[in-house]
C-alpha atoms as a PDB file:
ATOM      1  CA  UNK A   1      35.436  13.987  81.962  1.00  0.00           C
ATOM      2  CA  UNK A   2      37.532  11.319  80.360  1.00  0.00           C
ATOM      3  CA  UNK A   3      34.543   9.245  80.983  1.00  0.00           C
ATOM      4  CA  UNK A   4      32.308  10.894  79.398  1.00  0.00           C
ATOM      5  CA  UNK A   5      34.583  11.847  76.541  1.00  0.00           C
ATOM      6  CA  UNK A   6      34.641   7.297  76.171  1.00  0.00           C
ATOM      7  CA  UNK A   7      31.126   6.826  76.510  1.00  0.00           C
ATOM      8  CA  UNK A   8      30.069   9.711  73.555  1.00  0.00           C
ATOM      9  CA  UNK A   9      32.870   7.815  71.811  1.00  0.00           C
ATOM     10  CA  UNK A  10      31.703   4.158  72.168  1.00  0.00           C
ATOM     11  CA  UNK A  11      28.220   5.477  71.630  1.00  0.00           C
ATOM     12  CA  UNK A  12      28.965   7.295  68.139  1.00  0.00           C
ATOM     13  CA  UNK A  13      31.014   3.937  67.070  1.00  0.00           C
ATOM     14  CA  UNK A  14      27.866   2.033  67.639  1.00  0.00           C
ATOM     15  CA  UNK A  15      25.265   4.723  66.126  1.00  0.00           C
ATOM     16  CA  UNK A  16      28.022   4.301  63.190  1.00  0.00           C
ATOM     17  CA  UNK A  17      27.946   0.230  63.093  1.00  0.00           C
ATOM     18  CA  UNK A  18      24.255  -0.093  63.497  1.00  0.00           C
ATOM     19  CA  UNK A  19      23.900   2.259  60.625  1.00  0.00           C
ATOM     20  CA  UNK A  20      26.670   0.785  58.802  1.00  0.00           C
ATOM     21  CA  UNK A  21      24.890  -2.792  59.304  1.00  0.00           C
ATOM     22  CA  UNK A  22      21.441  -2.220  59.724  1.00  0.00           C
ATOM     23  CA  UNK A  23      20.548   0.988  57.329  1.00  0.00           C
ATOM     24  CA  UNK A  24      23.122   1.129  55.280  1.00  0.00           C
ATOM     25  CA  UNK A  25      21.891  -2.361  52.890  1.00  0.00           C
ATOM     26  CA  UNK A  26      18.292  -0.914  53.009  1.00  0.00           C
ATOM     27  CA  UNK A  27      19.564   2.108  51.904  1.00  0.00           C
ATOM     28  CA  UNK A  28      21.602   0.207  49.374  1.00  0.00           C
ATOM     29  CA  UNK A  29      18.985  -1.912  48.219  1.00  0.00           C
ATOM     30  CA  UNK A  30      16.464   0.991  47.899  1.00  0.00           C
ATOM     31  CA  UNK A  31      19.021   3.159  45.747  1.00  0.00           C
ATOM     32  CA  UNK A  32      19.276  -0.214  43.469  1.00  0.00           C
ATOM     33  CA  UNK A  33      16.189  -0.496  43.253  1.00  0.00           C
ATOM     34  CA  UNK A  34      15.495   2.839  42.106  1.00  0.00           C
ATOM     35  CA  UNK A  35      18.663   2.547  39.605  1.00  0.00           C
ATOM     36  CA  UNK A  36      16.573  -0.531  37.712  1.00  0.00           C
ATOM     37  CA  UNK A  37      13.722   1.384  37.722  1.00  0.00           C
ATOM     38  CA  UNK A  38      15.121   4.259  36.202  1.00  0.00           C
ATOM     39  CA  UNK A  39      17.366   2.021  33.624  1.00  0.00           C
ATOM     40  CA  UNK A  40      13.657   0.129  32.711  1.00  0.00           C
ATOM     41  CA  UNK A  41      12.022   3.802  32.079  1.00  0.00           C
ATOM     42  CA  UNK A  42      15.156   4.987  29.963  1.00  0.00           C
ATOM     43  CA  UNK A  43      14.337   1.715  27.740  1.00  0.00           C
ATOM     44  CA  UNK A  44      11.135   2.274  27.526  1.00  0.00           C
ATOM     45  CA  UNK A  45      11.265   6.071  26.138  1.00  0.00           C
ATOM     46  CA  UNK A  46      14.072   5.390  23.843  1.00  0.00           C
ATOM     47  CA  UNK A  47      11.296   2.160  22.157  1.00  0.00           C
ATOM     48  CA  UNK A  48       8.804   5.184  22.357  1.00  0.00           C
ATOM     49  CA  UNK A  49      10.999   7.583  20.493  1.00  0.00           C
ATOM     50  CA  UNK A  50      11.475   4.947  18.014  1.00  0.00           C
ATOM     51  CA  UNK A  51       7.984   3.719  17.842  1.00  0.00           C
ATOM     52  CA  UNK A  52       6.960   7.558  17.561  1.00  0.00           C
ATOM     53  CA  UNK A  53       9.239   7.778  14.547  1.00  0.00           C
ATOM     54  CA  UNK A  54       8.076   4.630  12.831  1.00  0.00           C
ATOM     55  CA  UNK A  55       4.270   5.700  13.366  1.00  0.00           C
ATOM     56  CA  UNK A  56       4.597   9.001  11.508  1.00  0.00           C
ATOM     57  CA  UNK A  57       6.710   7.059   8.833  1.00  0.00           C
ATOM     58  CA  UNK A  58       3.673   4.578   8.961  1.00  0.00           C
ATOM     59  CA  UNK A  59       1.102   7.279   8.796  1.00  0.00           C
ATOM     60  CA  UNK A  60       2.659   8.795   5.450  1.00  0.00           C
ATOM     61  CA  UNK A  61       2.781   5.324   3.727  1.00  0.00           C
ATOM     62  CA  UNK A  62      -1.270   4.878   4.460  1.00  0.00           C
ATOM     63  CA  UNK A  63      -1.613   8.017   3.602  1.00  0.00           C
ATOM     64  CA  UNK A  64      -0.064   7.507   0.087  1.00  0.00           C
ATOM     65  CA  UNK A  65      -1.449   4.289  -0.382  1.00  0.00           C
ATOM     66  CA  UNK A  66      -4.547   5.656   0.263  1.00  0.00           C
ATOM     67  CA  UNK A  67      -3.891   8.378  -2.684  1.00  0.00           C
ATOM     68  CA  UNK A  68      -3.251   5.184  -4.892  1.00  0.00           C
ATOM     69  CA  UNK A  69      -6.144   3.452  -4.037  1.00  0.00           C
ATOM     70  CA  UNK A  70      -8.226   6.709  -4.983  1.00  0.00           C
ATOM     71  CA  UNK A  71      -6.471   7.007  -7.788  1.00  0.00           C
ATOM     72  CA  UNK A  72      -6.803   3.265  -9.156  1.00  0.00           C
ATOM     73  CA  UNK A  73     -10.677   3.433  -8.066  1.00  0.00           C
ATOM     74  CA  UNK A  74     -11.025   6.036 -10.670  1.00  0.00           C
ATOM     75  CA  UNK A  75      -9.441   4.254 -12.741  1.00  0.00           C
ATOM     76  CA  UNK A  76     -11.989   0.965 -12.915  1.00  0.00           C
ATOM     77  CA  UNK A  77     -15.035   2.281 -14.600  1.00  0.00           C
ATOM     78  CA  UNK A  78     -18.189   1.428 -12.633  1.00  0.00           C
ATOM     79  CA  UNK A  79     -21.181  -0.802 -14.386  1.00  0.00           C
ATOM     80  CA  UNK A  80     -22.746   2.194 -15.111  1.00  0.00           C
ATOM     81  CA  UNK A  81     -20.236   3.795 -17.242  1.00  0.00           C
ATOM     82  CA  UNK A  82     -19.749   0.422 -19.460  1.00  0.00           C
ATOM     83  CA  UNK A  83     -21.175   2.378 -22.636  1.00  0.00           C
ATOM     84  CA  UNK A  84     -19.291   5.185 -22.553  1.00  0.00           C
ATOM     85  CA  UNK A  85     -15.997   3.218 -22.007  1.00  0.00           C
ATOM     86  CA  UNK A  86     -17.439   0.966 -24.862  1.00  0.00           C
ATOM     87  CA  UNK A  87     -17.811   4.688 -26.824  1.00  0.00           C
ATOM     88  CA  UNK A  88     -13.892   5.229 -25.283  1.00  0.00           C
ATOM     89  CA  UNK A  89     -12.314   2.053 -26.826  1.00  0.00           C
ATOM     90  CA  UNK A  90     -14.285   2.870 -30.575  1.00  0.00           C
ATOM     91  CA  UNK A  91     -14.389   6.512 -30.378  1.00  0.00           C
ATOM     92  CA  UNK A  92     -10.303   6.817 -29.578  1.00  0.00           C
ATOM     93  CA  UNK A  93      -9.628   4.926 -33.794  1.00  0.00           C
ATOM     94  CA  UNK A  94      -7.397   7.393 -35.483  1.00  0.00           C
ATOM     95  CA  UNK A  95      -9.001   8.257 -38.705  1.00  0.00           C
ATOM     96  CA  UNK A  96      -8.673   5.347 -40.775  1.00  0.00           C
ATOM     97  CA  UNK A  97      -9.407   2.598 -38.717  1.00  0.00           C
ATOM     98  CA  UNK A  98     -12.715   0.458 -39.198  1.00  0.00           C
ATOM     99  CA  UNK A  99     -14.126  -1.714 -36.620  1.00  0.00           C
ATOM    100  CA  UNK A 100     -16.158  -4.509 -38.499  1.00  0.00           C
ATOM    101  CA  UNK A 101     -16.923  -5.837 -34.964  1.00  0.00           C
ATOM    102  CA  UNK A 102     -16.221  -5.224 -31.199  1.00  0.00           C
ATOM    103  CA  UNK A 103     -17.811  -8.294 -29.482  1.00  0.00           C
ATOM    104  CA  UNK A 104     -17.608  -8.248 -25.525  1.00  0.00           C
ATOM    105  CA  UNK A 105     -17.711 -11.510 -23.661  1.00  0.00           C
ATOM    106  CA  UNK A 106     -19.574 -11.143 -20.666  1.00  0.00           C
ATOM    107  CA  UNK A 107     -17.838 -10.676 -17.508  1.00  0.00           C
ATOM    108  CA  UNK A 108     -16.250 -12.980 -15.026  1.00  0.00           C
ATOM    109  CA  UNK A 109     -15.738 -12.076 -11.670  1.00  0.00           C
ATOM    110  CA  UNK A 110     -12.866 -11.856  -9.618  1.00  0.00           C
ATOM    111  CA  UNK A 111     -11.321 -10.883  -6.236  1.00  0.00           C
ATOM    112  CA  UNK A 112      -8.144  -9.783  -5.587  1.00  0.00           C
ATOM    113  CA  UNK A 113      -6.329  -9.368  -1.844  1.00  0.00           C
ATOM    114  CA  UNK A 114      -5.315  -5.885  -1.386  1.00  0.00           C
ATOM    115  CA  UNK A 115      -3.106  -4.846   1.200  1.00  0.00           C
ATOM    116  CA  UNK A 116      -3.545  -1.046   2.076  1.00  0.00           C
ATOM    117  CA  UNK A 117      -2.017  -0.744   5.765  1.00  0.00           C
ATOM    118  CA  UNK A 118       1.350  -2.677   6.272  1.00  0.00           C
ATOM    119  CA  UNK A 119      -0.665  -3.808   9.742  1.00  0.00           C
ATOM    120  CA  UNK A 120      -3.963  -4.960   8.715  1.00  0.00           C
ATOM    121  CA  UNK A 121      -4.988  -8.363   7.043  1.00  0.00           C
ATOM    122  CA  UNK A 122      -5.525  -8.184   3.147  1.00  0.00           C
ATOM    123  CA  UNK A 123      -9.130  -7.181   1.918  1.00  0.00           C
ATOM    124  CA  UNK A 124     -11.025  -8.818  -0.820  1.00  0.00           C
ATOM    125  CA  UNK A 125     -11.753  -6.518  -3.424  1.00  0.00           C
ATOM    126  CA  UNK A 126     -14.156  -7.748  -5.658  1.00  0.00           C
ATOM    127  CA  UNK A 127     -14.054  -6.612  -9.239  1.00  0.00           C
ATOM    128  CA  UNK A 128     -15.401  -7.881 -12.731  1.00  0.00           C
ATOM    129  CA  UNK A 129     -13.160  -8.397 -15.948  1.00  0.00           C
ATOM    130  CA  UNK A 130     -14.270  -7.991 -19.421  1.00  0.00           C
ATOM    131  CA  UNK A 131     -12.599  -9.377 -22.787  1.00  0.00           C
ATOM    132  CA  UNK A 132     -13.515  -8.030 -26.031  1.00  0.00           C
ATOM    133  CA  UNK A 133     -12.641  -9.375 -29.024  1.00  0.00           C
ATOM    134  CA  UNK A 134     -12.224  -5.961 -31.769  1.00  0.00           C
ATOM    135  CA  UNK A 135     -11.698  -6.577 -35.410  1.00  0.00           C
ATOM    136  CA  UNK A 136     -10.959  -4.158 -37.256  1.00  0.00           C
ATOM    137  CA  UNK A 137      -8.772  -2.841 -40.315  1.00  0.00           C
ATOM    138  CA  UNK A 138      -6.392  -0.473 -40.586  1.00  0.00           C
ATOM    139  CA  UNK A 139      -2.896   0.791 -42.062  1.00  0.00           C
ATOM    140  CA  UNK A 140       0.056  -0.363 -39.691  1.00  0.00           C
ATOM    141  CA  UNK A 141       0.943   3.575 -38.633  1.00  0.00           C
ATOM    142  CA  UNK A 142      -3.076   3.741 -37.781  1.00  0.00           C
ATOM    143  CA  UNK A 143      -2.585   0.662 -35.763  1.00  0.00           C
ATOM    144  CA  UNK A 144      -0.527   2.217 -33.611  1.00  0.00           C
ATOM    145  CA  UNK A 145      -1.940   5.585 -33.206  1.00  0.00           C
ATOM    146  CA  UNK A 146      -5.114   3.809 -32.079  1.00  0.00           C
ATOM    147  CA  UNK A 147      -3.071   1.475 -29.376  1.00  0.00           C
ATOM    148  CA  UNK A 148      -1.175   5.213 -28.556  1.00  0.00           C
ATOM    149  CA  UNK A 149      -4.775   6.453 -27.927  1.00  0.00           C
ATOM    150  CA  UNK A 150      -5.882   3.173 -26.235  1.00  0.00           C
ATOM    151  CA  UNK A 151      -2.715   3.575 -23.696  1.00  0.00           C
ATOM    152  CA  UNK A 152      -3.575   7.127 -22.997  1.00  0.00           C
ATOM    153  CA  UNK A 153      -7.357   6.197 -22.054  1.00  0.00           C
ATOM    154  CA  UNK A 154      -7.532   7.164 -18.445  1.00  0.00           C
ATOM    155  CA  UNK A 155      -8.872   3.665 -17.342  1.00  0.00           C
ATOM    156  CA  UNK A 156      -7.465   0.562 -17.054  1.00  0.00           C
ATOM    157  CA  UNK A 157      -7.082  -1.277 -20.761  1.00  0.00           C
ATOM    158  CA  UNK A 158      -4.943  -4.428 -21.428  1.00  0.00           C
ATOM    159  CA  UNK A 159      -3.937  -5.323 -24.800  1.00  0.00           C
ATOM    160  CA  UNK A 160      -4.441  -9.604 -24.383  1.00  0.00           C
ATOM    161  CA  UNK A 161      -3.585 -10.333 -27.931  1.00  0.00           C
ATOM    162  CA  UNK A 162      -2.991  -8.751 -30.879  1.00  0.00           C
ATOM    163  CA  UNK A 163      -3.160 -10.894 -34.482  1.00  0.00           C
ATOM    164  CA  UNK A 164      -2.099  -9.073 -37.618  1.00  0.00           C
ATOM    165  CA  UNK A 165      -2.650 -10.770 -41.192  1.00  0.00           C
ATOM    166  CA  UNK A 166      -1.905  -9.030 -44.470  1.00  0.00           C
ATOM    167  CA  UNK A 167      -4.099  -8.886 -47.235  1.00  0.00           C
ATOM    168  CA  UNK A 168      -3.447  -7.743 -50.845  1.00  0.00           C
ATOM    169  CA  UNK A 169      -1.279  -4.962 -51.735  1.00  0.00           C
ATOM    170  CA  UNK A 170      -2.554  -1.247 -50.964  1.00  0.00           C
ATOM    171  CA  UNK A 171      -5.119  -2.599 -48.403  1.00  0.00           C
ATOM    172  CA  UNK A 172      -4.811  -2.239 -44.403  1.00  0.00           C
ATOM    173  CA  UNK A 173      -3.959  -4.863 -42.367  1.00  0.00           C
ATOM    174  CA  UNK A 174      -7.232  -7.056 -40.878  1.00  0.00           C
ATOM    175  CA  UNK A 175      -6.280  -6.783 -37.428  1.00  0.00           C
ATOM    176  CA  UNK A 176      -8.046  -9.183 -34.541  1.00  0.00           C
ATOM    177  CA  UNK A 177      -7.124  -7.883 -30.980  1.00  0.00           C
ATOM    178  CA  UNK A 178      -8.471  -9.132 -27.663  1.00  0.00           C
ATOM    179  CA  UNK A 179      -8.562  -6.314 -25.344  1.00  0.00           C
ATOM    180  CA  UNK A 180      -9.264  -6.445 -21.326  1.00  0.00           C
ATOM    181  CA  UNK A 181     -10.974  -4.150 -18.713  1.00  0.00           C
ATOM    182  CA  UNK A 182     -11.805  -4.022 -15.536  1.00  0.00           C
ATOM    183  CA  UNK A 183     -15.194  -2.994 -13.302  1.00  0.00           C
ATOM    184  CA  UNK A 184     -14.889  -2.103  -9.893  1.00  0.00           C
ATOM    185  CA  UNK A 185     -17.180  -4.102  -7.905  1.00  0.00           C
ATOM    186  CA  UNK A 186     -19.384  -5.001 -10.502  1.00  0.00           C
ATOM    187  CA  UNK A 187     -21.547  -2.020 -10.112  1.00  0.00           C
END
C-alpha cells in the first residue's frame, strides 16, 4: 500500500515538473504574447479616438471654409456683371459728386494659391483685376459719403490711391482716385 501510496507520489511530482518545465514557458510565452497584443490594440483605439476627434474638428473647419469661399465667390463679380458694377461704383456718388471721367484699364490676370482643406495642396484660382482711374469733384463731406457707399458695395473694391487738390474758394475738391476690383475667373 505504501508502495503504491510512493509511486502516485513520484508520479504526481513528475506530472508537476514536466508541466512546470515543459508547459508552463509555452503557457508563459502565449499569455505574453497575448499581453502585447492587447497593449498594441489599446494604442491603436486610443490614436483612433483621437483621430476620430480631430476628423470632426477637421470636418467643421472645411465646412466653414467652404461657407467663406461661397461667400467671397459672390463677392467677385463675374465678366458678365462688369456694367452693372461699373453702374455700382457711379451710381453709389452721394448727391453732389461729379464724375468728369471713370477710365478702366483693361484687366490683367492673376492667380492666386488658395488653400481650402488643411490636407490638400493649394489650388490656383485664376481671377482678373481691374484699375480704374475716377475723377471726379466733390465737397470733402461728399467725398466721404461716396467712399462710405463704396465700402458698403457688396463686392470687392480697393481704394489704390486717392489724390486730393484744392481749387478756389467755395468750389469742391478735384479729386483723382484709382480704384481696384476683382473678376472671378475672368468670366
Amino acid at each position: 500500500m505504501n508502495e503504491k501510496i510512493i509511486i502516485v507520489f513520484v508520479m504526481s511530482l513528475a506530472f508537476i515538473g514536466y508541466d512546470y518545465f515543459y508547459q508552463q514557458p509555452a503557457r508563459s510565452m502565449e499569455l505574453d504574447n497575448i499581453l502585447m497584443a492587447n497593449e498594441t490594440l489599446r494604442t491603436d483605439l486610443e490614436t483612433a479616438l483621437t483621430a476620430k476627434g480631430k476628423i470632426e474638428r477637421l470636418e467643421a473647419g472645411i465646412a466653414k471654409a467652404k461657407i467663406i469661399s461661397a461667400d467671397l465667390a459672390r463677392q467677385l463679380p463675374k465678366r458678365s456683371e462688369a456694367g452693372a458694377f461699373l453702374e455700382q461704383i457711379t451710381g453709389s456718388a452721394a448727391g453732389g459728386v461729379v464724375f468728369d471721367s471713370v477710365i478702366p484699364s483693361p484687366p490683367s490676370k492673376r492667380i492666386a494659391k488658395v488653400k481650402l482643406k488643411p490636407v490638400d495642396a493649394p489650388e490656383n484660382v485664376a481671377y482678373e483685376e481691374i484699375e480704374m482711374a475716377l475723377e471726379l469733384r466733390a465737397s470733402f463731406r461728399e467725398l466721404g459719403l461716396y467712399l462710405q457707399c463704396l465700402e458698403q458695395i457688396q463686392r470687392l473694391v480697393e481704394v489704390d490711391s486717392l489724390d486730393m487738390t484744392l481749387r478756389a474758394d467755395n468750389e469742391p475738391l478735384s479729386v483723382k482716385m484709382k480704384i481696384k476690383t476683382f473678376m472671378y475667373d475672368g468670366k
